[in-house]
N, C-alpha and C. Protein backbone atom coordinates (compact mmCIF):
# COMPACT_ATOMS: atom_id res chain seq x y z
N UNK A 1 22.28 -21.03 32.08
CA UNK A 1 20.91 -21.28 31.70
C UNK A 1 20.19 -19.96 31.43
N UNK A 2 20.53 -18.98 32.50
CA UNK A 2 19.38 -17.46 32.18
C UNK A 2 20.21 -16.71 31.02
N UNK A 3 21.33 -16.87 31.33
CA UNK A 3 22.20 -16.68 29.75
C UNK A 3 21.71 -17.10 28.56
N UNK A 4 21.52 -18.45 28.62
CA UNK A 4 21.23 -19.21 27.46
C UNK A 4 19.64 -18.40 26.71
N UNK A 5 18.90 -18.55 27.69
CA UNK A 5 17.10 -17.83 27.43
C UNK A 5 17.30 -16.62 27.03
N UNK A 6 18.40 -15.92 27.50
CA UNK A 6 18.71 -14.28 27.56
C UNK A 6 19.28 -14.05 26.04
N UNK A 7 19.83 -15.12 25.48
CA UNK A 7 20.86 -14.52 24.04
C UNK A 7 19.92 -15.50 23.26
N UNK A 8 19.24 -16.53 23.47
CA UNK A 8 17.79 -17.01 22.45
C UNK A 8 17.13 -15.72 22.57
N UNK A 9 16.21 -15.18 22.97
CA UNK A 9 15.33 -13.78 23.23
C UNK A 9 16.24 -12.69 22.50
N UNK A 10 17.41 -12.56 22.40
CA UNK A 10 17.59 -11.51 21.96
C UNK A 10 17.86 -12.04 20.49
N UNK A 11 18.54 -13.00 19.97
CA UNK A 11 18.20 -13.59 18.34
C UNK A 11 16.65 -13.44 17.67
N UNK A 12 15.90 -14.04 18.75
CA UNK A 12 14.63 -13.42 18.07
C UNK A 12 13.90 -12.39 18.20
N UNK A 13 14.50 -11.28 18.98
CA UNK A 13 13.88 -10.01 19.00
C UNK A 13 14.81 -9.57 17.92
N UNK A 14 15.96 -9.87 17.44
CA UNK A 14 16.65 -9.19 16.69
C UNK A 14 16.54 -9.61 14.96
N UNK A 15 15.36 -10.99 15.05
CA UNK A 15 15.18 -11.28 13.45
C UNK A 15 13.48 -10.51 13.40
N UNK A 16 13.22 -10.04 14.65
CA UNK A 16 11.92 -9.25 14.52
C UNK A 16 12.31 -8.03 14.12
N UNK A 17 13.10 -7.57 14.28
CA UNK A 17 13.85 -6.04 13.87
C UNK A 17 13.60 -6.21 12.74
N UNK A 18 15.00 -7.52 12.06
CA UNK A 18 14.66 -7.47 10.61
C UNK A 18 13.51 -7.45 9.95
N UNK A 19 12.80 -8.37 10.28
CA UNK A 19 11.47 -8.68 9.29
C UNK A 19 10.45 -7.53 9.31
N UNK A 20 10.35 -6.94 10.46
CA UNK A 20 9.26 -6.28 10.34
C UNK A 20 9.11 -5.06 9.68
N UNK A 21 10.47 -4.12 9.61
CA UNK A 21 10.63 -3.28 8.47
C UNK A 21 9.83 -3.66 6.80
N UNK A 22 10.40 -4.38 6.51
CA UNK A 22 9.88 -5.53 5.02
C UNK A 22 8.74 -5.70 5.39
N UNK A 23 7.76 -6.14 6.48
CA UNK A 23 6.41 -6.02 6.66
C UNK A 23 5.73 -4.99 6.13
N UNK A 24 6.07 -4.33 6.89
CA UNK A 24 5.48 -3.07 7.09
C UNK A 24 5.88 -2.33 5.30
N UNK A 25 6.84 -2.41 4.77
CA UNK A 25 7.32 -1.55 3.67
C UNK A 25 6.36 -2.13 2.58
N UNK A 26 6.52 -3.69 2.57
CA UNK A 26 5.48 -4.10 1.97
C UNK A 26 3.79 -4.36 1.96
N UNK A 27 3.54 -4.01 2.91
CA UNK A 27 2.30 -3.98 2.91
C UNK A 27 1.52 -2.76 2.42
N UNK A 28 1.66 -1.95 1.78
CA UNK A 28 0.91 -0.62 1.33
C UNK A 28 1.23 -1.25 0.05
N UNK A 29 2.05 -1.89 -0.58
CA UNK A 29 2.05 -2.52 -2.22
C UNK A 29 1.25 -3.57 -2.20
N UNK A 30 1.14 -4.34 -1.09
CA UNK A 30 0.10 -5.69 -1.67
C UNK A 30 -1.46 -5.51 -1.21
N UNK A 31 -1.77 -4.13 -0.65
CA UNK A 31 -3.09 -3.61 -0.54
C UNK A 31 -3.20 -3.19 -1.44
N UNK A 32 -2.16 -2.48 -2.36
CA UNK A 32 -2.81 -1.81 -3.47
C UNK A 32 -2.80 -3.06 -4.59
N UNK A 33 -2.56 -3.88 -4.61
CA UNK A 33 -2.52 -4.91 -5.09
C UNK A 33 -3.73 -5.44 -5.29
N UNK A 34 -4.38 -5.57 -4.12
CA UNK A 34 -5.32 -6.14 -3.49
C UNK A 34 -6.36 -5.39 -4.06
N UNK A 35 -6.52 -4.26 -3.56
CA UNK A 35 -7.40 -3.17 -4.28
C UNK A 35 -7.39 -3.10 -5.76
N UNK A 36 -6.39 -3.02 -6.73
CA UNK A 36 -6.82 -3.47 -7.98
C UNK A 36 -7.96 -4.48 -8.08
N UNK A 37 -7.06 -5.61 -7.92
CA UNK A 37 -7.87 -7.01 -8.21
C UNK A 37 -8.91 -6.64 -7.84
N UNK A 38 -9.50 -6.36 -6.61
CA UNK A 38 -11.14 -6.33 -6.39
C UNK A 38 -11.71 -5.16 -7.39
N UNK A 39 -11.20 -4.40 -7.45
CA UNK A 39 -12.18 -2.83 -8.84
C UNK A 39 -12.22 -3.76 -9.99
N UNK A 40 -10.94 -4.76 -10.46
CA UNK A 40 -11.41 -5.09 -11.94
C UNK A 40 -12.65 -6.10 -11.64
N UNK A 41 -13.13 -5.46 -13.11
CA UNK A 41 -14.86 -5.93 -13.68
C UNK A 41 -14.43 -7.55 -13.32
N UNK A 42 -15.56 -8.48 -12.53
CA UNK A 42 -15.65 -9.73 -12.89
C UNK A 42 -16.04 -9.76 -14.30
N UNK A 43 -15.52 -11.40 -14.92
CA UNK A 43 -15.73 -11.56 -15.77
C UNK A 43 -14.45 -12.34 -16.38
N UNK A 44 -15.23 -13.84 -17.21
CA UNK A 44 -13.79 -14.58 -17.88
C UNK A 44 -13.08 -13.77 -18.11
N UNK A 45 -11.98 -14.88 -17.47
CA UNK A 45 -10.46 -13.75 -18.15
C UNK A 45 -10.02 -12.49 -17.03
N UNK A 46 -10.57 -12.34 -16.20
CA UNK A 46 -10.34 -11.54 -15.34
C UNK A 46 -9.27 -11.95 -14.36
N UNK A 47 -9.08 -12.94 -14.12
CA UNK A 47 -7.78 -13.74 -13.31
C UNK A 47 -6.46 -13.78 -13.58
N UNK A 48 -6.65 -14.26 -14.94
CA UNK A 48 -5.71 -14.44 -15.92
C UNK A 48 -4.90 -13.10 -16.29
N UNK A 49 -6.07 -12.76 -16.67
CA UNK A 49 -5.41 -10.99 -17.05
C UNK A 49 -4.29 -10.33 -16.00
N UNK A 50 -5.40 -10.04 -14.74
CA UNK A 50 -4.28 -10.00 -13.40
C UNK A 50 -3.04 -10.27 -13.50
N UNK A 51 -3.19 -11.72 -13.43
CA UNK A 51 -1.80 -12.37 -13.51
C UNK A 51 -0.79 -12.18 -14.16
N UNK A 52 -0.97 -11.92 -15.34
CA UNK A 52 -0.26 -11.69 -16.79
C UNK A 52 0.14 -10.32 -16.52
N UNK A 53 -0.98 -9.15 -16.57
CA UNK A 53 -0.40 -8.19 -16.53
C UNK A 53 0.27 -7.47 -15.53
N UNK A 54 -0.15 -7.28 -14.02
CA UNK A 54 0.53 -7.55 -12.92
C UNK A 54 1.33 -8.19 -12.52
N UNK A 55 2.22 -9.12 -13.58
CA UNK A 55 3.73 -9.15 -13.55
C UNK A 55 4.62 -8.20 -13.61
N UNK A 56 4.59 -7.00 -14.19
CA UNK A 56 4.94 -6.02 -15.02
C UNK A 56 4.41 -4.55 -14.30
N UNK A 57 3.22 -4.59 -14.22
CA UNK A 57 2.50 -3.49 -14.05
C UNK A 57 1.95 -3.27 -12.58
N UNK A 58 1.75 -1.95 -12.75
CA UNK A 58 0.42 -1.96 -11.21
C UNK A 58 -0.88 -2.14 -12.38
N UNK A 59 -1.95 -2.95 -11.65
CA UNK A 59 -2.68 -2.97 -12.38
C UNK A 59 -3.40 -1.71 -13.01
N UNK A 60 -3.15 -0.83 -11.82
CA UNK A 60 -4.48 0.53 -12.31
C UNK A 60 -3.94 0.98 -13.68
N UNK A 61 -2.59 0.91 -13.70
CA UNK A 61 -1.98 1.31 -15.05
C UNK A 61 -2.41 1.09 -16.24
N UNK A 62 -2.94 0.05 -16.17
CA UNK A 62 -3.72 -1.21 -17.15
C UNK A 62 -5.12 -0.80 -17.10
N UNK A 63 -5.85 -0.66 -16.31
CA UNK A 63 -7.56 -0.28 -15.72
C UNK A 63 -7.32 1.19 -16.46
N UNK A 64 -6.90 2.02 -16.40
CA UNK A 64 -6.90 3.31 -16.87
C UNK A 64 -7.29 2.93 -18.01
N UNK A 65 -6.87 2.27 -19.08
CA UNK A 65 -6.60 2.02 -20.99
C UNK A 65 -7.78 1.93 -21.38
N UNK A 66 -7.86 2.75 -22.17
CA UNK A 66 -9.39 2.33 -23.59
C UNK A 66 -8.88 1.82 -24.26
N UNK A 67 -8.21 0.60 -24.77
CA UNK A 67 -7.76 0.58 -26.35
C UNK A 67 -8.81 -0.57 -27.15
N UNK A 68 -9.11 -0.44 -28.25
CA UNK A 68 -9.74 -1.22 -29.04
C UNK A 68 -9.29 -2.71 -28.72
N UNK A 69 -10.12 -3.69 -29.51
CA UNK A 69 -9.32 -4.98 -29.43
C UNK A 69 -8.36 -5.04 -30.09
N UNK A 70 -7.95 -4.33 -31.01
CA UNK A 70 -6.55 -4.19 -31.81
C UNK A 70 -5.34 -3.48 -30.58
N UNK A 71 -6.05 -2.68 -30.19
CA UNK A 71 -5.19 -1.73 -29.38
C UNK A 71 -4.63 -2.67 -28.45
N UNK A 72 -5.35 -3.60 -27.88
CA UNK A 72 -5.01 -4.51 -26.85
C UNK A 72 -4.07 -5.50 -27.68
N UNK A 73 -4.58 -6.07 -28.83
CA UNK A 73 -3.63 -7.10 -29.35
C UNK A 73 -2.25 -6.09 -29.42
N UNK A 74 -2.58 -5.06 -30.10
CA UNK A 74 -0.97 -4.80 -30.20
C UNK A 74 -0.04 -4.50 -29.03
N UNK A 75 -0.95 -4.19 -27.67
CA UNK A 75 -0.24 -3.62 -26.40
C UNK A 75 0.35 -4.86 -25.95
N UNK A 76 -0.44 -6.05 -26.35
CA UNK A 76 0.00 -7.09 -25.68
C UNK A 76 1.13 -7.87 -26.46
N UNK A 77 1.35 -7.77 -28.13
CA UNK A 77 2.44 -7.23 -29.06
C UNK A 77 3.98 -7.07 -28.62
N UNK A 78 3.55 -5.75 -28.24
CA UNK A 78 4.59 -5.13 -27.97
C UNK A 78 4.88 -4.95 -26.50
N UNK A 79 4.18 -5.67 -25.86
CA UNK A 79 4.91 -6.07 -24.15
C UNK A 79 5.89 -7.74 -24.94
N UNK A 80 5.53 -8.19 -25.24
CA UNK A 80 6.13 -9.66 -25.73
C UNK A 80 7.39 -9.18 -26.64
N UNK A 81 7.15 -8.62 -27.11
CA UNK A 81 8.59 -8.59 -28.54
C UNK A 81 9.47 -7.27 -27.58
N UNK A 82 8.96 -6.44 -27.36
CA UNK A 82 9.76 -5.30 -26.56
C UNK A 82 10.33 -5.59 -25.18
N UNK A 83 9.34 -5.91 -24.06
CA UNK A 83 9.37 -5.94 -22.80
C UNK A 83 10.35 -7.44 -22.15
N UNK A 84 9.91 -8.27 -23.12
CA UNK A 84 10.07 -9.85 -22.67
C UNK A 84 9.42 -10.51 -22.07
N UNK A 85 7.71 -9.94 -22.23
CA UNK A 85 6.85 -10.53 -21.64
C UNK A 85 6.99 -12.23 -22.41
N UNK A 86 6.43 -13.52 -21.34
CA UNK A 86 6.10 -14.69 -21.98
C UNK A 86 4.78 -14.87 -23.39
N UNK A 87 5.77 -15.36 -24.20
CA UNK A 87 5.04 -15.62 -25.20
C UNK A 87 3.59 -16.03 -24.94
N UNK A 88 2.08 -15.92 -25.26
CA UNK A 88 0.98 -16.06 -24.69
C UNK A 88 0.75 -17.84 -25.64
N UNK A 89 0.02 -18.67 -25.31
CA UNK A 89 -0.57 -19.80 -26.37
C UNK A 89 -1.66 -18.86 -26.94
N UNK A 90 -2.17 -19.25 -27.77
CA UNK A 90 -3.37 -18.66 -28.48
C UNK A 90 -4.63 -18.04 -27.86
N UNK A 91 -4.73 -19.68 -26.67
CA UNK A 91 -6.02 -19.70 -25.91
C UNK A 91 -6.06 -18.60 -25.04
N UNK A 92 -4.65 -18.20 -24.18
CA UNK A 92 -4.31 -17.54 -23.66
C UNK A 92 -4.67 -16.03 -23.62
N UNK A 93 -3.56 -15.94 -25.10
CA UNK A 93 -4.16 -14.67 -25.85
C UNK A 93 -5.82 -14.25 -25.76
N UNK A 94 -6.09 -14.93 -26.21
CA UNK A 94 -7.63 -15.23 -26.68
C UNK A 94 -8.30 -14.21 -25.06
N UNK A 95 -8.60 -15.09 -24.17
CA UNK A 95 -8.89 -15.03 -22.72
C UNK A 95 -8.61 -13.46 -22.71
N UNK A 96 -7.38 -12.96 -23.04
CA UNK A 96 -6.84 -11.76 -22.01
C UNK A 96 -7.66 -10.75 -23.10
N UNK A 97 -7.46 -11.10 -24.10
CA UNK A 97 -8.04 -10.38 -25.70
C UNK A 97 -10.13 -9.99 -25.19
N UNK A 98 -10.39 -11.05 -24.87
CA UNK A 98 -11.72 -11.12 -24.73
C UNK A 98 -12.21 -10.54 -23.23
N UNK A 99 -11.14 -10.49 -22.39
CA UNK A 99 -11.70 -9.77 -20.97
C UNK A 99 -11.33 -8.15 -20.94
N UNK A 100 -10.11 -7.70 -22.08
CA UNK A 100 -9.83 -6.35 -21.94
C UNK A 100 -10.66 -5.97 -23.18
N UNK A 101 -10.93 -6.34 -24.08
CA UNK A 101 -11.91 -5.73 -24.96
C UNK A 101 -13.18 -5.59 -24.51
N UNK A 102 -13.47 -6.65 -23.85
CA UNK A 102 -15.45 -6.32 -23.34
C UNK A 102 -15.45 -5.45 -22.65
N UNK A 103 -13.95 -5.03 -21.04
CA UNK A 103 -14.43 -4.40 -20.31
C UNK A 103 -13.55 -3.33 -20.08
N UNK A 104 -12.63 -3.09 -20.96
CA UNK A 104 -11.66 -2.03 -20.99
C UNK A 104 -11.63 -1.05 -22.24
N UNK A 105 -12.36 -1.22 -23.11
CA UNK A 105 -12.29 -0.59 -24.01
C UNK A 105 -13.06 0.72 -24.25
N UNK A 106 -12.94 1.55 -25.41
CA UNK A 106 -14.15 2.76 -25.80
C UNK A 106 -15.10 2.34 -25.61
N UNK A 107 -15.52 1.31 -26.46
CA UNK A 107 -17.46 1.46 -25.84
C UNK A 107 -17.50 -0.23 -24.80
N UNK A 108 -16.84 -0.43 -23.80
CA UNK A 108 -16.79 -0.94 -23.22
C UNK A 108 -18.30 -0.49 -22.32
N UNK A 109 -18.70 -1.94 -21.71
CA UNK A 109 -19.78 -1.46 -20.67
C UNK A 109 -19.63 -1.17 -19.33
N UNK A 110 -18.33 -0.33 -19.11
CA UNK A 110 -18.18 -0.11 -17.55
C UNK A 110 -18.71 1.27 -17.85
């Protein structure tokens, strides 16, 4: 019986070993994660965008960019035909087109 409690206790001190490394390793990526999402500008399309592009990216990578709305259509272009990003629907497009142009661009209002 104190056997039995004694080698349960040590299975789960020993899947705490495992996991908590991976805790811990991961958690400085999904703060910075976290921290993106909250700096980008509210605003339609701001979710979406995230999503889409933070498949791929750290977001700040993305937050850094001025590009025109062309600049964006074509970045988003050439993540799809180059990268293997998912093909966007129109509406889609549209959304990500209309939240990085208002608030990512040259004369953007940030």
């Amino acid at each position: 019986m104190i056997l039995n409690r004694f080698f349960k206790l040590s299975r789960q001190f020993s899947a705490a070993l495992i996991v908590l490394p991976i805790v811990v390793v991961t958690s400085p990526v999904l703060a910075e994660d976290d921290t993106a999402y909250l700096a980008m500008i509210d605003g339609d399309g701001k979710d979406f965008a995230y999503l889409v592009c933070s498949d791929c990216h750290a977001m700040q990578h993305v937050l850094q960019k001025r590009y025109s709305r062309r600049g964006w259509r074509d970045a988003i272009t050439r993540m799809t035909l180059d990268f293997g990003m998912a093909e966007l629907e129109a509406n889609e497009r549209t959304l990500i087109l209309d939240y990085l142009s208002r608030y990512y661009s040259p004369g953007s209002i940030r």
